[in-house]
C-alpha atoms as a PDB file:
ATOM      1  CA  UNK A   1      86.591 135.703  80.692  1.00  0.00           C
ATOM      2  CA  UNK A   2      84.485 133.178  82.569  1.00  0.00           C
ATOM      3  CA  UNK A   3      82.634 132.886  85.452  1.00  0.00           C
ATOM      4  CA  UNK A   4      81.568 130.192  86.860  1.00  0.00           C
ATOM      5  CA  UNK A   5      78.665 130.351  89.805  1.00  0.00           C
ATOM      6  CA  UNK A   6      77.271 126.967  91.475  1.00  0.00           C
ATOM      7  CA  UNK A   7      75.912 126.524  94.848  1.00  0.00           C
ATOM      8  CA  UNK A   8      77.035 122.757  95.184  1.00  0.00           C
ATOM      9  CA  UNK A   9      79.614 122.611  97.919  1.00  0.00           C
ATOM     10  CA  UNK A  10      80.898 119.228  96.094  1.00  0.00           C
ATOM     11  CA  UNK A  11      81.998 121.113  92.579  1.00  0.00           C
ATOM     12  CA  UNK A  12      84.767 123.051  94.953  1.00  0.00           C
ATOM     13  CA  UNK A  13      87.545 121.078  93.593  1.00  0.00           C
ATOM     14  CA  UNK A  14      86.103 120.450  90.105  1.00  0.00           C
ATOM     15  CA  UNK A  15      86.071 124.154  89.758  1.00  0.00           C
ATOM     16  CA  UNK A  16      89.632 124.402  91.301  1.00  0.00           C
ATOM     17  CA  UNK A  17      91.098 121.892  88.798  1.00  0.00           C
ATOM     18  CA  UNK A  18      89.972 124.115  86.060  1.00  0.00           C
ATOM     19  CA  UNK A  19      91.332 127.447  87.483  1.00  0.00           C
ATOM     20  CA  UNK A  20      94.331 125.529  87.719  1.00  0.00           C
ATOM     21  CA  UNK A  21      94.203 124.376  84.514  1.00  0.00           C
ATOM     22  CA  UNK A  22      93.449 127.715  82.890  1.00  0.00           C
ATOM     23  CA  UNK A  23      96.392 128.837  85.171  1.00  0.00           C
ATOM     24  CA  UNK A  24      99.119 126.874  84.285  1.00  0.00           C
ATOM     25  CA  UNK A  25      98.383 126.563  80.343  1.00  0.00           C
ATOM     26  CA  UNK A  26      99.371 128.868  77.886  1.00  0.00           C
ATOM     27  CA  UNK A  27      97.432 127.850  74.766  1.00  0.00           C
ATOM     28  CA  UNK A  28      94.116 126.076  74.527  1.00  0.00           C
ATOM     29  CA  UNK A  29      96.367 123.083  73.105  1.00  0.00           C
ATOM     30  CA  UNK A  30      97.946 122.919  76.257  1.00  0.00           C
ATOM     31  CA  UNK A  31      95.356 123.031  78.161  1.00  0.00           C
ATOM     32  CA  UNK A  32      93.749 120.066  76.586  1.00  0.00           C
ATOM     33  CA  UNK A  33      96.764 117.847  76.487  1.00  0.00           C
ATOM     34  CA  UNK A  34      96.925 118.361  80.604  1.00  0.00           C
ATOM     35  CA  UNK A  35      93.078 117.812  81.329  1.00  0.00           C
ATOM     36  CA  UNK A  36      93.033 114.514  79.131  1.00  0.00           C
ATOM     37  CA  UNK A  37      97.707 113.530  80.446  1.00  0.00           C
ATOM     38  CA  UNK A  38      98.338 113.403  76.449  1.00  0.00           C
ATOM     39  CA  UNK A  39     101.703 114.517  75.674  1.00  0.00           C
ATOM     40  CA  UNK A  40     102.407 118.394  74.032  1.00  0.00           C
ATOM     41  CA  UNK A  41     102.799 117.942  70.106  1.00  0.00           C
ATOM     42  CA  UNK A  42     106.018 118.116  68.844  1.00  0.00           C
ATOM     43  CA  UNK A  43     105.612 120.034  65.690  1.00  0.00           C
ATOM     44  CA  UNK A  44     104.888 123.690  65.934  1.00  0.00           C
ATOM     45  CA  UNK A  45     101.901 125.623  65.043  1.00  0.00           C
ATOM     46  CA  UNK A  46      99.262 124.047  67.108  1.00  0.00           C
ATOM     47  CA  UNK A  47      98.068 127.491  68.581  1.00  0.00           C
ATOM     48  CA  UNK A  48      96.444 128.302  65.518  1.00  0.00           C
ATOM     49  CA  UNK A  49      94.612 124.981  64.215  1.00  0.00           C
ATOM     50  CA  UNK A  50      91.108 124.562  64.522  1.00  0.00           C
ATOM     51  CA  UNK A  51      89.235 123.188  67.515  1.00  0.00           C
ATOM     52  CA  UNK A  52      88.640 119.996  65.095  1.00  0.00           C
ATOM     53  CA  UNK A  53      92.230 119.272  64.716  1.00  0.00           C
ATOM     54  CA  UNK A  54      93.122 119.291  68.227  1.00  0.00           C
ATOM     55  CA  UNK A  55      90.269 117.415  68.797  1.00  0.00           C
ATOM     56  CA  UNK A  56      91.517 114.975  66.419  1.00  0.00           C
ATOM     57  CA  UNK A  57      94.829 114.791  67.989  1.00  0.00           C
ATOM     58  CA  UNK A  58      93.597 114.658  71.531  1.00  0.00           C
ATOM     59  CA  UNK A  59      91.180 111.445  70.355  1.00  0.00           C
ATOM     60  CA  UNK A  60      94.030 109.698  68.803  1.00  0.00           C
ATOM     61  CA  UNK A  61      96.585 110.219  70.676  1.00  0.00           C
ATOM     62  CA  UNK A  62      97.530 107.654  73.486  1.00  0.00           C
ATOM     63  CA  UNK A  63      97.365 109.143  76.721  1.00  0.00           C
ATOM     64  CA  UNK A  64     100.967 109.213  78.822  1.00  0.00           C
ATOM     65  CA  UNK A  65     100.079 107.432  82.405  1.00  0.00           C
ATOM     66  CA  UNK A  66     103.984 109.465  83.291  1.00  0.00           C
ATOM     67  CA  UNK A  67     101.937 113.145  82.596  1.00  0.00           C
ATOM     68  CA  UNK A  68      99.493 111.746  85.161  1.00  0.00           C
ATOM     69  CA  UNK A  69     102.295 111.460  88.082  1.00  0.00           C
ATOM     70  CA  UNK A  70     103.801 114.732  87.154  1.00  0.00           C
ATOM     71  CA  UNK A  71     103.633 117.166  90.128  1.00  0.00           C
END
């Protein structure tokens, strides 16, 4: 669980982007690949990597300018 707390009126829709980030993804892979519009792996398993190796696949991984568009 987090909770976030600011008092700047102008982090509104930062903080909305993330809720609706954390919404809409179901694994922390997922998540990633939507905040940085790279593509979902292929291969299975990525739920249980380490934070290095999605890391490592967000970094070189070209991002999808389509995944940016997508409603």
């Amino acid at each position: 669980m987090a909770i976030l707390i600011d008092i700047r009126r102008d982090n509104l829709l930062q903080h909305l982007l993330f809720k609706s980030l954390f919404a809409r993804s179901r694994s922390r892979v997922e998540y990633l690949c939507t905040y940085f519009g790279k593509p979902f792996p292929k291969t299975r398993g990525w739920e249980g990597r380490s934070i290095k190796e999605l890391v490592e696949y967000i970094d070189g991984t070209a991002s999808d300018l389509r995944l940016f568009e997508k409603p």
